[in-house]
C-alpha atoms as a PDB file:
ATOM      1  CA  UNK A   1      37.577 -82.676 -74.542  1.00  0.00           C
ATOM      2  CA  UNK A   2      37.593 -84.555 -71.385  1.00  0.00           C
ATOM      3  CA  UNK A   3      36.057 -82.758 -67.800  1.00  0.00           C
ATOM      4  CA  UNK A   4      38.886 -80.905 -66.301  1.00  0.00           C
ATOM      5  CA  UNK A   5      39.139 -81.768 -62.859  1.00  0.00           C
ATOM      6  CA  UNK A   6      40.032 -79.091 -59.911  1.00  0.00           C
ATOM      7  CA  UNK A   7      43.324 -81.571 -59.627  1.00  0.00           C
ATOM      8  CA  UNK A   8      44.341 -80.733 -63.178  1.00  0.00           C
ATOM      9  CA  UNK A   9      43.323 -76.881 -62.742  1.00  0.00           C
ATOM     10  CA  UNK A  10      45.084 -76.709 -59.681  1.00  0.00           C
ATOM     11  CA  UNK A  11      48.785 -78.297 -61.369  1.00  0.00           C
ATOM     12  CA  UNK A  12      48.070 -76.031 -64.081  1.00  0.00           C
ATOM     13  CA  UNK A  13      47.636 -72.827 -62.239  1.00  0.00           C
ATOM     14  CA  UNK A  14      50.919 -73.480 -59.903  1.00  0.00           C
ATOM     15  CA  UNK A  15      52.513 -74.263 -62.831  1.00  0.00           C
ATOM     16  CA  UNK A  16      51.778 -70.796 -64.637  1.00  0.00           C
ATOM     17  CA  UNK A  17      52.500 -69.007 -61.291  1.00  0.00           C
ATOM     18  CA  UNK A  18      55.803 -70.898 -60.473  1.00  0.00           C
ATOM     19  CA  UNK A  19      56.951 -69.354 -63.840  1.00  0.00           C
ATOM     20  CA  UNK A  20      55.557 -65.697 -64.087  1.00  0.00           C
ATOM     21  CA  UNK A  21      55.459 -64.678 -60.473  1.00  0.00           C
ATOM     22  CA  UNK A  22      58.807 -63.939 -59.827  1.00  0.00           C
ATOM     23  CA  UNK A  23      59.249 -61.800 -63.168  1.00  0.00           C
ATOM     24  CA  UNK A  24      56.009 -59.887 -62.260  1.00  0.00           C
ATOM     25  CA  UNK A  25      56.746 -59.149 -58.928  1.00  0.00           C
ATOM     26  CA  UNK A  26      60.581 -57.811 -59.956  1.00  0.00           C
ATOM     27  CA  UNK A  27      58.860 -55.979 -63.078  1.00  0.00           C
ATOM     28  CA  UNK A  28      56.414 -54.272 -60.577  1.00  0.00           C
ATOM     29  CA  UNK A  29      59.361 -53.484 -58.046  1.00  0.00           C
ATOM     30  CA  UNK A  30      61.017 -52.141 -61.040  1.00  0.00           C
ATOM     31  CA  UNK A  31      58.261 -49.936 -62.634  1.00  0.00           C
ATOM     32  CA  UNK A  32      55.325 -49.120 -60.108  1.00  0.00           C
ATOM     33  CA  UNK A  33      57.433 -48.660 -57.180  1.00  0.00           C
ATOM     34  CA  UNK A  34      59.424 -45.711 -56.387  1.00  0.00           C
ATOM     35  CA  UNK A  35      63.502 -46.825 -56.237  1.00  0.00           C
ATOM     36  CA  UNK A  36      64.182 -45.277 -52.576  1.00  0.00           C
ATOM     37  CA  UNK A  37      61.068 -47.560 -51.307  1.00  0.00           C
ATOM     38  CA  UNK A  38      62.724 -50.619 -49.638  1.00  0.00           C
ATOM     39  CA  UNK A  39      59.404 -52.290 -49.797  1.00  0.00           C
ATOM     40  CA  UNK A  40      58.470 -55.762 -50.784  1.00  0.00           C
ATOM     41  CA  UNK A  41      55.432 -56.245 -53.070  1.00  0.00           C
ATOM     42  CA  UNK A  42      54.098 -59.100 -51.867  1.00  0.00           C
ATOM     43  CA  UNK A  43      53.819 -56.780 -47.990  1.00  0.00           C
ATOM     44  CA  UNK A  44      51.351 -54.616 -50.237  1.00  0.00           C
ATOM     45  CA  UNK A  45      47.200 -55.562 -49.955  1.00  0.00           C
ATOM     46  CA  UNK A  46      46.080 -57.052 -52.940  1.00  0.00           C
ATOM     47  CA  UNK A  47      43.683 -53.932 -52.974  1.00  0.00           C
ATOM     48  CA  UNK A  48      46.380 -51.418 -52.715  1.00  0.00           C
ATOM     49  CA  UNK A  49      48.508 -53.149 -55.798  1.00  0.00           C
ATOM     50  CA  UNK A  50      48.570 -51.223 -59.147  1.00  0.00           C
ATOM     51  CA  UNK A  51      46.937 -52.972 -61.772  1.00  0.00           C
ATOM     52  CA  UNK A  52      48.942 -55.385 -63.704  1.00  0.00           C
ATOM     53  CA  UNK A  53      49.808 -58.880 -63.901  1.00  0.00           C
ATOM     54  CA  UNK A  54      51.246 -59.251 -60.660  1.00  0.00           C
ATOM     55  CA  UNK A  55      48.038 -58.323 -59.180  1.00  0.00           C
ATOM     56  CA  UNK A  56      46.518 -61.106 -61.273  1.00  0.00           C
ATOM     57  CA  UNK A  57      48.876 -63.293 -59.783  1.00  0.00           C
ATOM     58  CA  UNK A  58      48.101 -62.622 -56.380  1.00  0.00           C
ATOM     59  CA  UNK A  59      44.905 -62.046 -56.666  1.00  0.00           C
ATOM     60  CA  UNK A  60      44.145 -65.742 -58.486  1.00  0.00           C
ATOM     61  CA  UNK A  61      46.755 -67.207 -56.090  1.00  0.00           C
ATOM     62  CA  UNK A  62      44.678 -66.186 -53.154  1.00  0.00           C
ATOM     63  CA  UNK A  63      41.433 -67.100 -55.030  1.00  0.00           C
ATOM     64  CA  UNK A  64      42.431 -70.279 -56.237  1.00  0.00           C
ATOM     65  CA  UNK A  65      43.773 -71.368 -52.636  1.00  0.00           C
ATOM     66  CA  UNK A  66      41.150 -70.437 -50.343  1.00  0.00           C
ATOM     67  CA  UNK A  67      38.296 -72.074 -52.813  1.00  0.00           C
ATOM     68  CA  UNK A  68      40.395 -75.255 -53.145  1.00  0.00           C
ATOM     69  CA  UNK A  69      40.952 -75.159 -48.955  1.00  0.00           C
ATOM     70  CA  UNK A  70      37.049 -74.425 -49.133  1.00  0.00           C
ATOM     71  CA  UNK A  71      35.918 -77.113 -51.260  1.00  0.00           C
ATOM     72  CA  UNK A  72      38.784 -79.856 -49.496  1.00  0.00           C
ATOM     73  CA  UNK A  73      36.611 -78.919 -45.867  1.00  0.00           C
ATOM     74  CA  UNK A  74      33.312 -78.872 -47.647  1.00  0.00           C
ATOM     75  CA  UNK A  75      34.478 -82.668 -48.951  1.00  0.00           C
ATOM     76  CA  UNK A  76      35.569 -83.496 -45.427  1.00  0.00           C
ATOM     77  CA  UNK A  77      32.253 -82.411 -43.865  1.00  0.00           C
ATOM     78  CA  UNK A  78      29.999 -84.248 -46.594  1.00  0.00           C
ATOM     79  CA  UNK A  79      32.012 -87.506 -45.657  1.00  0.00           C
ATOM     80  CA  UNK A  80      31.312 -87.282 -42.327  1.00  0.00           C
ATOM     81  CA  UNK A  81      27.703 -86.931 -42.580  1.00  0.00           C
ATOM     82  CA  UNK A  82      27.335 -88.908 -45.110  1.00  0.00           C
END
């Protein structure tokens, strides 16, 4: 198997979320929150979210794009010193 590159991690990961987010986040409006609520879940802290795949979501969305925004600076900075 060939070195998987943070590109290729990346597509895959949006990929997977573009398809499952919006189901998780209406099956967790649906089931974990109470019907009169008129609130959003993605206005809820990740820490404050049930546990369930929505909160995977989010929480390996966030991940996922604040190390790749890390690492693209880090790059940046290495270039310019370098």
């Amino acid at each position: 198997m060939s070195l998987i590159v943070l590109k290729d991690a990346d597509k895959a990961f949006t990929a997977l979320y573009s398809n499952w987010f919006v189901n998780e986040k209406n099956w967790y409006s649906e089931n974990l929150l109470n019907i009169n609520d008129d609130i959003d879940p993605d206005d809820i802290p990740i820490e404050n979210l049930e546990d369930c795949d929505y909160k995977n979501l989010r929480i390996l969305d966030e991940f996922f794009h604040n190390w790749i925004s890390s690492y693209k600076v880090a790059k940046l900075n290495s270039k310019k010193k370098g």
